[in-house]
Protein backbone atom coordinates (compact mmCIF):
# COMPACT_ATOMS: atom_id res chain seq x y z
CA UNK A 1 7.74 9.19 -28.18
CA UNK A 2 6.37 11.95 -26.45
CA UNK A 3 3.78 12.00 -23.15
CA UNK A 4 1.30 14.00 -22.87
CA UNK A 5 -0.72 14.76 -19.15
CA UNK A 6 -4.44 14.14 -19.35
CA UNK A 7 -6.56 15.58 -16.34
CA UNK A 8 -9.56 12.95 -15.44
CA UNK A 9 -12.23 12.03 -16.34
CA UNK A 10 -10.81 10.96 -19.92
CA UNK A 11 -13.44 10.96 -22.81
CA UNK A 12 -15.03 8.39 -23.93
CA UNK A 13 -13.11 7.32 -26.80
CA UNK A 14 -9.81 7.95 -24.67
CA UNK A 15 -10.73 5.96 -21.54
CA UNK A 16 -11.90 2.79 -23.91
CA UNK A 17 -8.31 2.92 -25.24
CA UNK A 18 -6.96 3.43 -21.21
CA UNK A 19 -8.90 0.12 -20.03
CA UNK A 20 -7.91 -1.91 -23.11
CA UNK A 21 -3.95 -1.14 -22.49
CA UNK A 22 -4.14 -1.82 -18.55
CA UNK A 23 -6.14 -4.50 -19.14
CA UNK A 24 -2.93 -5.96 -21.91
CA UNK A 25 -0.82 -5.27 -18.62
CA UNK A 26 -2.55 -7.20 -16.80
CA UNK A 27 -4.07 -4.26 -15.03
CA UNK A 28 -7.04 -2.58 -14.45
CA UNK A 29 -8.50 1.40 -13.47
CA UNK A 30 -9.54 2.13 -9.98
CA UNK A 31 -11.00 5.21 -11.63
CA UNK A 32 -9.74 7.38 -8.87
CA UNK A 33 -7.03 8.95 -10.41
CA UNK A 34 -7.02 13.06 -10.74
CA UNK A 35 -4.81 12.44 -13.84
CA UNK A 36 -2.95 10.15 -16.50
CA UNK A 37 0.12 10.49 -18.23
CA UNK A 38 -0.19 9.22 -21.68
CA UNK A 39 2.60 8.12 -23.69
CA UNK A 40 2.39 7.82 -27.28
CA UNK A 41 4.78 6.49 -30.30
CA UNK A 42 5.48 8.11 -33.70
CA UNK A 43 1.74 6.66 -35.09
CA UNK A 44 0.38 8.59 -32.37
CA UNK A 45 -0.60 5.05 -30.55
CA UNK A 46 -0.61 4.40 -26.84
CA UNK A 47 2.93 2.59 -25.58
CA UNK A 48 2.89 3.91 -22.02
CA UNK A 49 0.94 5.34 -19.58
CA UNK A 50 0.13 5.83 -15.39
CA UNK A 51 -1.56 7.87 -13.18
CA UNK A 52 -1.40 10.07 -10.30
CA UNK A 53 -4.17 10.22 -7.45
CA UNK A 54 -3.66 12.25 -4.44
CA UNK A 55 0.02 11.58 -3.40
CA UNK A 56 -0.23 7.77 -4.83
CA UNK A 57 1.79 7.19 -8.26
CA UNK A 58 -0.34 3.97 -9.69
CA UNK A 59 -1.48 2.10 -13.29
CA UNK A 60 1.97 2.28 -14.05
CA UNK A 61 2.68 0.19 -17.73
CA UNK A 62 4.64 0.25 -21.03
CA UNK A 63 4.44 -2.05 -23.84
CA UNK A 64 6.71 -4.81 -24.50
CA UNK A 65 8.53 -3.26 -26.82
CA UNK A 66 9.33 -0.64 -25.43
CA UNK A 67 10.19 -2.23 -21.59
CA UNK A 68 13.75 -1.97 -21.07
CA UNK A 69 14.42 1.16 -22.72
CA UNK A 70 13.72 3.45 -19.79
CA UNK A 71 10.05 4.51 -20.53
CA UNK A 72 8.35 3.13 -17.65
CA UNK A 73 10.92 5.78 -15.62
CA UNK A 74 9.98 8.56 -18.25
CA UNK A 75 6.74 8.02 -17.85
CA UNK A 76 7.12 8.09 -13.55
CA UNK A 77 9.15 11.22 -14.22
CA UNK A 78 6.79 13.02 -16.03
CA UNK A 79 3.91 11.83 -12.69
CA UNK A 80 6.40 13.05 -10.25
CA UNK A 81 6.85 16.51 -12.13
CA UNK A 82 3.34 16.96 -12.45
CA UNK A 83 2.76 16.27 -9.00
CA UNK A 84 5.46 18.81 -7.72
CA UNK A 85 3.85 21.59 -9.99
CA UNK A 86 0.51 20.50 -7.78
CA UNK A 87 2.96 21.11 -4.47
CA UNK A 88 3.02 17.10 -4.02
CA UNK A 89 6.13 16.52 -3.24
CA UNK A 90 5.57 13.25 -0.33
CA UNK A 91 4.28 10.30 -3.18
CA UNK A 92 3.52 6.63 -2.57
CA UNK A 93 3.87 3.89 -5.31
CA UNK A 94 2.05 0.08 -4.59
CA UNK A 95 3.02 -2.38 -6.74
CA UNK A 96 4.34 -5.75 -7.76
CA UNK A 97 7.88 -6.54 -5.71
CA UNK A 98 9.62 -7.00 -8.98
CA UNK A 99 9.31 -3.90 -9.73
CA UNK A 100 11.37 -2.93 -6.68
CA UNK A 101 14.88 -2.01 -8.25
CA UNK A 102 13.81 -0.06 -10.77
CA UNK A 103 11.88 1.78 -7.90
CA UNK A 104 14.69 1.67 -5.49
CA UNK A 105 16.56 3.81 -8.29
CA UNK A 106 14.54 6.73 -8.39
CA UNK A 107 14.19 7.54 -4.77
CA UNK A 108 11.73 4.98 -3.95
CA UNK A 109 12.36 3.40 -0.24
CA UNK A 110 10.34 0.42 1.11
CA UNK A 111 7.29 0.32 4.02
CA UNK A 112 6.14 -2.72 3.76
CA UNK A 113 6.52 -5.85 1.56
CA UNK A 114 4.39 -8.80 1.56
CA UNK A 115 4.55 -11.75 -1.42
CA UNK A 116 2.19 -10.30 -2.96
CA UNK A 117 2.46 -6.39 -3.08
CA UNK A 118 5.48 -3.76 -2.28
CA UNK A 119 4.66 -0.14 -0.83
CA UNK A 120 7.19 2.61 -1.36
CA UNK A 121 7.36 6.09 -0.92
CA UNK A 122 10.08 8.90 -1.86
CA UNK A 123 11.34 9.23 1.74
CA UNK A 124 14.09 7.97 3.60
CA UNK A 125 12.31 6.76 6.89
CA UNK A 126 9.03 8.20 6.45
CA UNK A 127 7.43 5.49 8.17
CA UNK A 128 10.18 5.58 10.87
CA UNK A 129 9.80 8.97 11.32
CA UNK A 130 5.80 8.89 11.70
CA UNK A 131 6.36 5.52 14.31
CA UNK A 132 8.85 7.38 16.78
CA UNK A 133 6.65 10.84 16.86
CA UNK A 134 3.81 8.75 18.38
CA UNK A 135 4.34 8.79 22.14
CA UNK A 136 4.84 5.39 24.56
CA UNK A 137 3.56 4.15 27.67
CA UNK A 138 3.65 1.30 30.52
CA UNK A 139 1.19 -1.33 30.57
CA UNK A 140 -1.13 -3.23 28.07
CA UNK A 141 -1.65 -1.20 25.28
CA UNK A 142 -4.58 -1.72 22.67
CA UNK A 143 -5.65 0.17 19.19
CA UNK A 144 -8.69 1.44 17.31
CA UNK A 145 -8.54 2.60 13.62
CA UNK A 146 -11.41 4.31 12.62
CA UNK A 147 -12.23 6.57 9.20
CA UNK A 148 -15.78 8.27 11.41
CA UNK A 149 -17.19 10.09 8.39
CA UNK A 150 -18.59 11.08 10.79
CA UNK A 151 -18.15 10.39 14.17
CA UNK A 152 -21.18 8.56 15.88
CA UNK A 153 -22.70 6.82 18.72
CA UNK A 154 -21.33 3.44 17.02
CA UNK A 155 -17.73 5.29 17.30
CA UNK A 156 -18.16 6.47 20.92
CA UNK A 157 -19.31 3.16 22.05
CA UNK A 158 -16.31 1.10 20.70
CA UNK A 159 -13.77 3.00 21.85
CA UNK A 160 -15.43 3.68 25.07
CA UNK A 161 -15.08 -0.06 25.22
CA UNK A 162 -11.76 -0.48 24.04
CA UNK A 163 -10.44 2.15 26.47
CA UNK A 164 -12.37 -0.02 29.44
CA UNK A 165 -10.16 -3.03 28.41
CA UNK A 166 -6.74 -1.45 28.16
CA UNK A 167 -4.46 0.95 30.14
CA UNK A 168 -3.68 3.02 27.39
CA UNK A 169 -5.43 2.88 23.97
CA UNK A 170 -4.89 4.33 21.03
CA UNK A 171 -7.61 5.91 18.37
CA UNK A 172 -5.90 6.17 14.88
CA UNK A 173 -7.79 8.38 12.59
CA UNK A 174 -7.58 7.49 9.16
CA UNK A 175 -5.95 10.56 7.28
CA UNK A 176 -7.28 9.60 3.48
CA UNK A 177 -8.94 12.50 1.74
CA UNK A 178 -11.91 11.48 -0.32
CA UNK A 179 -14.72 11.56 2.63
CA UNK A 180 -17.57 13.44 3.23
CA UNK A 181 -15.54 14.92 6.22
CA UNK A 182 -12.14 16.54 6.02
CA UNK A 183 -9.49 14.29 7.30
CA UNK A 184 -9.23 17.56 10.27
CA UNK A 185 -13.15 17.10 10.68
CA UNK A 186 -12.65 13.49 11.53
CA UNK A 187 -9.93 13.89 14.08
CA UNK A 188 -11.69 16.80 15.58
CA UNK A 189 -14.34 14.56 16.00
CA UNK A 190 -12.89 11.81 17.51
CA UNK A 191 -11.20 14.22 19.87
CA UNK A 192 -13.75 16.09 20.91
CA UNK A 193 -16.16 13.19 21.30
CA UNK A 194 -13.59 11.29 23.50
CA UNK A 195 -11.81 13.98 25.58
CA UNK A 196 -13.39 12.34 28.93
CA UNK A 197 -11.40 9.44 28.41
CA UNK A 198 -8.10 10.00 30.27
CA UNK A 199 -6.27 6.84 28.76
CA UNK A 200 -7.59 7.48 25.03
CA UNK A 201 -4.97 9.07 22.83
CA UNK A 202 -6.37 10.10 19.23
CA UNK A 203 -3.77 10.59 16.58
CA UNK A 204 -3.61 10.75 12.63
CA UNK A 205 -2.97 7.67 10.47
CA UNK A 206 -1.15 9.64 8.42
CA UNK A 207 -0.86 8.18 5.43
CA UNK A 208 -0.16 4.59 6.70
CA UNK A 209 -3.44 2.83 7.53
CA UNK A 210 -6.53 1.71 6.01
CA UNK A 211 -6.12 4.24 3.24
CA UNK A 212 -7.65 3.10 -0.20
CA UNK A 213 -5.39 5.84 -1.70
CA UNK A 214 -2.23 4.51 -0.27
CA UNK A 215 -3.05 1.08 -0.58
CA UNK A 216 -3.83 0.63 -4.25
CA UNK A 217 -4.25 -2.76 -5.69
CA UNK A 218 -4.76 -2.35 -9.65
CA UNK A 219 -2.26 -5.03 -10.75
CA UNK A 220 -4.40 -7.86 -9.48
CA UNK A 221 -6.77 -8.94 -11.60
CA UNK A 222 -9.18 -10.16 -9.01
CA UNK A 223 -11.47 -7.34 -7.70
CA UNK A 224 -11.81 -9.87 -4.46
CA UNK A 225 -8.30 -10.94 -4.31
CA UNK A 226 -6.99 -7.30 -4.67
CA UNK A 227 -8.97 -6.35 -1.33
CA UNK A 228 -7.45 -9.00 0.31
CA UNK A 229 -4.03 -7.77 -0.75
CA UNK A 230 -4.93 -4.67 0.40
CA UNK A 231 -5.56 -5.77 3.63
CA UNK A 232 -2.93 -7.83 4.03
CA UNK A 233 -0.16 -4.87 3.39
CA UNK A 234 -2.31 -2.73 5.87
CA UNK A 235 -1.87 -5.16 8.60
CA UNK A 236 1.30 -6.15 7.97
CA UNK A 237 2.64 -2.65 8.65
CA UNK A 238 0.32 -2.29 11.64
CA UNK A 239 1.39 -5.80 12.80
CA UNK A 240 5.01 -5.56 11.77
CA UNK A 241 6.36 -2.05 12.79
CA UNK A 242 3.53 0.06 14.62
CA UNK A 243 2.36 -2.87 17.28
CA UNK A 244 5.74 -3.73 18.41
CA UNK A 245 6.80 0.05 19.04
CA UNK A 246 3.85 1.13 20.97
CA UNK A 247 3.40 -2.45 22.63
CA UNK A 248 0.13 -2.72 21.19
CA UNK A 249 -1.68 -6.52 22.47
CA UNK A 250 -5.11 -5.50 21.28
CA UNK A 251 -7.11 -4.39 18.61
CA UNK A 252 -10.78 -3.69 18.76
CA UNK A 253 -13.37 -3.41 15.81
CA UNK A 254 -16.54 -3.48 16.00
CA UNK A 255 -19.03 -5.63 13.83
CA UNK A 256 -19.63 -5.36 10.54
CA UNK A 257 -23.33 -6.31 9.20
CA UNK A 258 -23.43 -4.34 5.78
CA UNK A 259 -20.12 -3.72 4.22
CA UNK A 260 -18.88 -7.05 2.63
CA UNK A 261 -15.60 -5.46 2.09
CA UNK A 262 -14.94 -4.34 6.05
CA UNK A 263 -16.74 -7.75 7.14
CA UNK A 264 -13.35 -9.21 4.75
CA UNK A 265 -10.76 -7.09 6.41
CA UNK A 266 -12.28 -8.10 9.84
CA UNK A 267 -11.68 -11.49 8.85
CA UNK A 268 -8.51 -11.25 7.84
CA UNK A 269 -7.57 -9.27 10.83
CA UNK A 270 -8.70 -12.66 12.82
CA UNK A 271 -6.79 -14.74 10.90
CA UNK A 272 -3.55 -12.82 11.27
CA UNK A 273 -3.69 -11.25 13.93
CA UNK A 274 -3.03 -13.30 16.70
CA UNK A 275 0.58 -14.81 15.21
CA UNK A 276 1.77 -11.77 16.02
CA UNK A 277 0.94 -11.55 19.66
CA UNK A 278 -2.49 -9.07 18.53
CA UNK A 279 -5.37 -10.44 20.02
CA UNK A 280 -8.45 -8.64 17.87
CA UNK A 281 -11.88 -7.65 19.67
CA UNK A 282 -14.77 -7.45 18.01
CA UNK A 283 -17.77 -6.11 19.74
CA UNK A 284 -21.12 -5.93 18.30
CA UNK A 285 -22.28 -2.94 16.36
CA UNK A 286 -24.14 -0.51 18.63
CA UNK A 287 -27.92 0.08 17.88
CA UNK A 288 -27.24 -0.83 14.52
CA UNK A 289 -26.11 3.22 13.96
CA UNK A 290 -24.23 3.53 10.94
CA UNK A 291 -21.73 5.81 9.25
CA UNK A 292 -23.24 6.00 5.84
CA UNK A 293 -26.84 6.86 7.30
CA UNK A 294 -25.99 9.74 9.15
CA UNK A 295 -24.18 10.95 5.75
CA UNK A 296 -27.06 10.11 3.83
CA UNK A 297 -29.05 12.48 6.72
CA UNK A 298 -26.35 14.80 5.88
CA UNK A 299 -26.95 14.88 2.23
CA UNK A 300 -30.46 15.59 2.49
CA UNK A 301 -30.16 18.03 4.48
CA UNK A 302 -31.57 16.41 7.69
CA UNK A 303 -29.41 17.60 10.28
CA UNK A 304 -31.85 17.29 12.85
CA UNK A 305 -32.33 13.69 12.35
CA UNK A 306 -28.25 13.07 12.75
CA UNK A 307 -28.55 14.72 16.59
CA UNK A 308 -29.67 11.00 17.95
CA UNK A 309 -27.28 9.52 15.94
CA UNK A 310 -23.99 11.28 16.57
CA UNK A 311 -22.96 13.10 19.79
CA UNK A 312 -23.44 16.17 20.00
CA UNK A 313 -19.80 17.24 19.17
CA UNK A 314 -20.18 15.82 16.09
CA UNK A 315 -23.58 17.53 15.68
CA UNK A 316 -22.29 20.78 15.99
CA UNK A 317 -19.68 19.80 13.22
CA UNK A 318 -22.12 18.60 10.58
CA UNK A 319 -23.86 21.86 11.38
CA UNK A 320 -20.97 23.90 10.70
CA UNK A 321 -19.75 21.46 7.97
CA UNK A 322 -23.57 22.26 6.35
CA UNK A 323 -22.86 26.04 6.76
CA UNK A 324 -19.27 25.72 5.30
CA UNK A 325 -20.61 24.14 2.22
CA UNK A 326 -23.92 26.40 2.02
């Protein structure tokens, strides 16, 4: 058997034979993978494969006659060389909890585990490490977490609201690649357009919340069901570890009128939430300003148009962002 490292997209003819042997795994393509390692037998058919996108390992699968021999670890092996000759070295694997030993055995180390889904990465206290850099304080404690791509009005007035309602509060900026905006855009952003609030303290996700790439969910079947599962690990480690460290009582989101996927998480946050001693906010969405129409101002070139939309830190960033990309 040999494996062979395909950069995406695949052809036509290749990606038909991809989908069909996830789907026999009982798995599917998010079709955000940079590239797939393809393992064949001595007929030159497909026994093995997975992918690599950003620093997330994912679509992991052998066939049954193979499983047991050690592929699915050959095949991981070859993804984790790959991504070291990219200068990856920090990766992330989501997957089903029974796959946990064989994880566990190649350097794999549990952040959070719920019935449904296990997330690992090839650290020793990673997430431990990230938790005690963020800095404490007295009194009741509350938490935005916010993508801003970019950062508008909307943004400002949340937190602005949040900070109101809390002695200290604190702005995590989601640190996923994959936006319009660098993930140092964003938090420059959110920085600049909240540096007049004394008890606001912006810091990076890092790689821990609300990130699509960290939080895969191919191996469920159900497109609806997997978002849920996403969810569910995401506030599980915010409920779980990050909360009770920084004494965080409050979270604060604002509405959601026209994702159906945020609107979800919102929910679930709701529904959670408060057995863990989290009581979530929602406030309504300000002056119906939106993320994705300011980006869609962006992308026709309408800067102008953004200035009433964003403040004007952020303006000045889409106009240098524009220049950048000139």
């Amino acid at each position: 058997m040999g494996i062979t490292i395909y950069r995406t997209p695949l052809n036509a003819r290749r990606q038909q034979e991809y989908d069909a042997f996830l789907a026999s795994a009982g798995l599917r393509d998010e079709e955000d993978a940079d590239l797939v390692a393809w393992m064949t037998d001595d007929d030159g058919l497909l026994v093995g494969c997975g992918s690599l996108a950003g620093h997330t390992l994912k679509q992991v699968a052998v066939a049954p006659q193979i499983e047991g021999t050690g592929a699915m670890a050959t095949v991981l092996s070859a993804l984790i060389n790959e991504a070291a000759q990219r200068d990856i070295f920090r990766l992330f694997v989501c997957t089903k909890p029974v796959n946990k030993p064989m994880l566990n055995s190649m350097g794999f180390h549990t952040v959070v585990e719920i019935p449904d889904a296990l997330l690992m990465e090839n650290r020793t206290g990673g997430a431990a490490d990230f938790i005690a850099s963020l800095p404490r304080f007295d009194g009741t404690c509350g938490a935005v977490v916010c993508n801003c791509d970019p950062f508008t009005r909307g943004h400002r007035h949340l937190i602005e609201y949040a900070s109101q309602h809390c002695d200290h509060l604190y702005v995590f900026a989601v640190a996923e690649k994959g936006s319009m905006f660098s993930p140092e855009e964003r938090l420059e952003m959110i920085q600049k357009g909240t540096e007049d609030l004394p008890n606001c303290h912006v810091l990076s996700s890092d790689l821990y919340l609300v990130s699509r790439a960290t939080f895969p969910a191919y191996f469920i079947k159900d497109k609806t069901r997997a978002d849920l599962v996403k969810a569910d690990l995401d506030i599980a480690f915010f409920a779980g570890r990050i909360a009770p460290a920084l004494h965080i009582t409050k979270r604060f989101v604002g509405e959601e009128p026209f994702s159906p996927v945020t609107a979800a998480y919102n929910t679930r946050m709701k529904e959670l939430l408060p057995g863990q001693g989290i009581e979530l906010v929602e406030i309504p969405r300000y002056a119906e300003i939106s993320a994705s129409r300011v980006r869609a101002l962006v992308q026709a070139g309408e800067y102008e148009k953004t200035r009433e939309l964003v403040p004007e830190t952020t303006y000045e960033t889409i106009l240098r962002h524009a220049g950048n990309d000139a």
